[in-house]
Protein backbone atom coordinates (compact mmCIF):
# COMPACT_ATOMS: atom_id res chain seq x y z
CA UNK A 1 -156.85 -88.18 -154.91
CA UNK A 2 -159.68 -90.63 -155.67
CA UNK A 3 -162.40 -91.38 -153.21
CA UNK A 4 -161.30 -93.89 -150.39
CA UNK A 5 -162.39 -97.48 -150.32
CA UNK A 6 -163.21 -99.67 -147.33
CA UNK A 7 -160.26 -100.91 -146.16
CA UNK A 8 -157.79 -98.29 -148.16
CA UNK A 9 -156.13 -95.88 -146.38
CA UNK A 10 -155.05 -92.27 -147.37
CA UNK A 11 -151.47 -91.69 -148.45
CA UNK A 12 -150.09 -88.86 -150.64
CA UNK A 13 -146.91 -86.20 -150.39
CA UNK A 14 -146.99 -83.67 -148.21
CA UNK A 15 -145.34 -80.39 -149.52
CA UNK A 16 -143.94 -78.42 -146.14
CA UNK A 17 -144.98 -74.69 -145.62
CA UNK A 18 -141.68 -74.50 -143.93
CA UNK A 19 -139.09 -75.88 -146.28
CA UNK A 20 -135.86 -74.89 -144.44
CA UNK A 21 -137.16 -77.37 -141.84
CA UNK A 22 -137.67 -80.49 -143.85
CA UNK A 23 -134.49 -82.18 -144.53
CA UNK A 24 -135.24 -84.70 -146.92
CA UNK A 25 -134.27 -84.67 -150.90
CA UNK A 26 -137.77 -84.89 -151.76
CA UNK A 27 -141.07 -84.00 -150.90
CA UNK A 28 -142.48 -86.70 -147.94
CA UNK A 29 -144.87 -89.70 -148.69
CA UNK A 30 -147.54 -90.25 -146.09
CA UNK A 31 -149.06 -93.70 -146.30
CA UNK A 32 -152.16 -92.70 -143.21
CA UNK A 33 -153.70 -90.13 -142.76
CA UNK A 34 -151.80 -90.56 -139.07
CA UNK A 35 -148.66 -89.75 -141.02
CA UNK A 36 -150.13 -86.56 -142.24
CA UNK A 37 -151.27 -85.59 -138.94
CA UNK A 38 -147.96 -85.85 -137.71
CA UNK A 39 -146.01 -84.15 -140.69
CA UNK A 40 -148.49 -81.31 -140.19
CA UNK A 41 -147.63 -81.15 -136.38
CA UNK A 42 -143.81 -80.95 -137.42
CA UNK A 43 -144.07 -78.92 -140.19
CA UNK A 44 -146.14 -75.93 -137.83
CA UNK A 45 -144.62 -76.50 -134.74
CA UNK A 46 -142.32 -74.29 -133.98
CA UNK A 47 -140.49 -76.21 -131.59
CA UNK A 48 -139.69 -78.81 -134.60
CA UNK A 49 -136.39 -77.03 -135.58
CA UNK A 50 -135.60 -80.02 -138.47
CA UNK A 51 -137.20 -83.51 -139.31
CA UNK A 52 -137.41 -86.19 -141.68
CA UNK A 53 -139.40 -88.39 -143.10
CA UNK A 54 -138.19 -91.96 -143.53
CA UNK A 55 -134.11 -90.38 -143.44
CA UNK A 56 -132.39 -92.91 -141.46
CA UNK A 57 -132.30 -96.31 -142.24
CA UNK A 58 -131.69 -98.97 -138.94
CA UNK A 59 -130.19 -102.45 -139.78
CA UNK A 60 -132.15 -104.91 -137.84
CA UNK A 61 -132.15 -108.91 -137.87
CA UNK A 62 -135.52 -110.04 -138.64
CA UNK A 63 -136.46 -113.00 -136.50
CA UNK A 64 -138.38 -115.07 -139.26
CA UNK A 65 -135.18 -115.57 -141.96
CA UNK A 66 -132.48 -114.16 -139.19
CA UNK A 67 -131.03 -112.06 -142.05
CA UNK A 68 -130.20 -108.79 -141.78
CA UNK A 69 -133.14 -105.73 -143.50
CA UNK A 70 -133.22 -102.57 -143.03
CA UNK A 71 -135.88 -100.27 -141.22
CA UNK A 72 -136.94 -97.13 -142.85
CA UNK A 73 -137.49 -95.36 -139.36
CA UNK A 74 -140.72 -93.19 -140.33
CA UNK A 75 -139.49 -89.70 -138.97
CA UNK A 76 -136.85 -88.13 -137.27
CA UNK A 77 -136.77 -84.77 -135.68
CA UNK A 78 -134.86 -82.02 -134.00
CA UNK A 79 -137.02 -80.52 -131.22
CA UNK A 80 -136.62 -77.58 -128.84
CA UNK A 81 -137.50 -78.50 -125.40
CA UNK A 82 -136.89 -75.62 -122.74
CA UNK A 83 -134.09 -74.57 -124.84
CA UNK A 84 -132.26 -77.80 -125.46
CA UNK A 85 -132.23 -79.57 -128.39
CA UNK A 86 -133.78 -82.93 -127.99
CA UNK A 87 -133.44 -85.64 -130.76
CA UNK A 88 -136.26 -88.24 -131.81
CA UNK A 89 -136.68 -91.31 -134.09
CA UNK A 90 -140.60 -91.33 -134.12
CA UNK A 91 -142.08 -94.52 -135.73
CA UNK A 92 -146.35 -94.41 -136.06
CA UNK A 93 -148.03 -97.54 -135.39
CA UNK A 94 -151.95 -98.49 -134.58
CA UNK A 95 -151.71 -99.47 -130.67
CA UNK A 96 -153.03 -102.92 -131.80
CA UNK A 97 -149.72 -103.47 -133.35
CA UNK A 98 -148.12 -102.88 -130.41
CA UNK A 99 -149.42 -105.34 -128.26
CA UNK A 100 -149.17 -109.26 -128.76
CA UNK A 101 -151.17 -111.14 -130.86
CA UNK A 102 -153.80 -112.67 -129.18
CA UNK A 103 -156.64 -115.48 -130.17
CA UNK A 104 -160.08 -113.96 -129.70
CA UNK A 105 -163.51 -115.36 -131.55
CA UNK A 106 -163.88 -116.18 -134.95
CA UNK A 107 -159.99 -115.09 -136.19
CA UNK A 108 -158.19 -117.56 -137.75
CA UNK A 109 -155.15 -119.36 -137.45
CA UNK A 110 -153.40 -118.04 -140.38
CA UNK A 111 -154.13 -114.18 -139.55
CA UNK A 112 -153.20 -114.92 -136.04
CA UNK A 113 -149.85 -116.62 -137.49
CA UNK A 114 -149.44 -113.41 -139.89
CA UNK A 115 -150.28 -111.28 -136.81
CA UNK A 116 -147.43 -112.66 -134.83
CA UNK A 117 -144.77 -112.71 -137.48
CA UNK A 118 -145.29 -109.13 -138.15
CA UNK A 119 -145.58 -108.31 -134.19
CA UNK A 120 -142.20 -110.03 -134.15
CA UNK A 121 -140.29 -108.50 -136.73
CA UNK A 122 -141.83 -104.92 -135.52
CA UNK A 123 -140.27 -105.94 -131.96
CA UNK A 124 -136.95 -106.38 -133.99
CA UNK A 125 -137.32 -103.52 -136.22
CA UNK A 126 -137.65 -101.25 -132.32
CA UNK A 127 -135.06 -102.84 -130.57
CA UNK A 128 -132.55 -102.38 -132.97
CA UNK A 129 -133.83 -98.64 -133.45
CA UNK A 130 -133.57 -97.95 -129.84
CA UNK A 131 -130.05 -99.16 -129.70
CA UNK A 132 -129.88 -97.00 -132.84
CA UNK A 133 -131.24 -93.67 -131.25
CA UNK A 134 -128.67 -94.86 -127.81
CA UNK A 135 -125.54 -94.91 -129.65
CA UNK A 136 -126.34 -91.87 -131.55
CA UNK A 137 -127.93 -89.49 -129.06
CA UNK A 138 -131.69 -89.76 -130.07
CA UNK A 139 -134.83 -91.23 -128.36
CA UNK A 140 -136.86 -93.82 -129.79
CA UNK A 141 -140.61 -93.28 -129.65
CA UNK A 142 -143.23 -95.40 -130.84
CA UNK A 143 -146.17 -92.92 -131.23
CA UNK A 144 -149.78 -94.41 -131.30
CA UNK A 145 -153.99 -93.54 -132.13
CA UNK A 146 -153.67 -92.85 -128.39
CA UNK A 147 -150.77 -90.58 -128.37
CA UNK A 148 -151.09 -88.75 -131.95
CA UNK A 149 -154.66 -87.85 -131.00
CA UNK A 150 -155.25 -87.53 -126.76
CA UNK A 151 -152.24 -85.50 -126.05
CA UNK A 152 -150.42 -88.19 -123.74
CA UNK A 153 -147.08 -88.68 -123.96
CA UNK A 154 -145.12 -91.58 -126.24
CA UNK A 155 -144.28 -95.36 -125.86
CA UNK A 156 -140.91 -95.15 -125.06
């Protein structure tokens, strides 16, 4: 992989130690080094029984063009939690894109217009997956910097 350049991130496929666990046709994509972080942790945990990258698809209505898209949910797992199987839809966000939009010194307009468009579509994007994970015994998750990386528990 070349040499990173301000402002690129790192992104790759990940090839699992533990195939049997990985249920996806392919090898997984990671487009942040976040992503690989959290492949690793599923791939060596052994708590993770199964999980996917990207393997279920949520149809959402986007609140800029109110047609319907679909979401590529980033992963999905299988985990063992004091002996009962618990199931996830995980997405991986920066925190800032969490939160609203908000004005603050020299930003512009337009990014602050670009900001909220894509805040609101990502609020779209969750609500729909949480209904998702609700009708089809999962939990939706929205995992964060803060969560990925300090050991508290996820957005839920």
């Amino acid at each position: 992989m070349a040499p990173h350049k301000k402002g690129d991130f790192k992104k790759g496929i990940y090839r699992p130690i533990y195939k049997q666990k990985f249920l996806g046709k392919k090898y997984p994509q990671y487009r942040s080094s976040w992503e690989l972080h959290f492949f690793k942790w599923c791939d060596y945990n052994s708590n993770v029984l199964e999980w996917t990258s990207e393997g279920i698809i949520v149809p959402y209505v986007s609140p800029i063009d109110t047609k319907t898209h679909r979401y590529f949910v980033d992963n999905s797992l299988v985990l063992n939690e004091r002996g009962k199987k618990r199931r996830y839809l995980v997405e991986i966000k920066p925190y800032s894109q969490t939160q609203r939009p908000v004005m603050r010194g020299r930003k512009k307009q337009s990014t602050l217009l670009h900001e909220q468009a894509t805040y609101d579509i990502n609020q779209a994007k969750w609500r729909a997956a949480k209904q998702w994970a609700e009708d089809h015994g999962y939990q939706f998750l929205i995992l964060t910097e803060r969560e990925l990386f300090s050991g508290k528990s996820a957005k839920r």
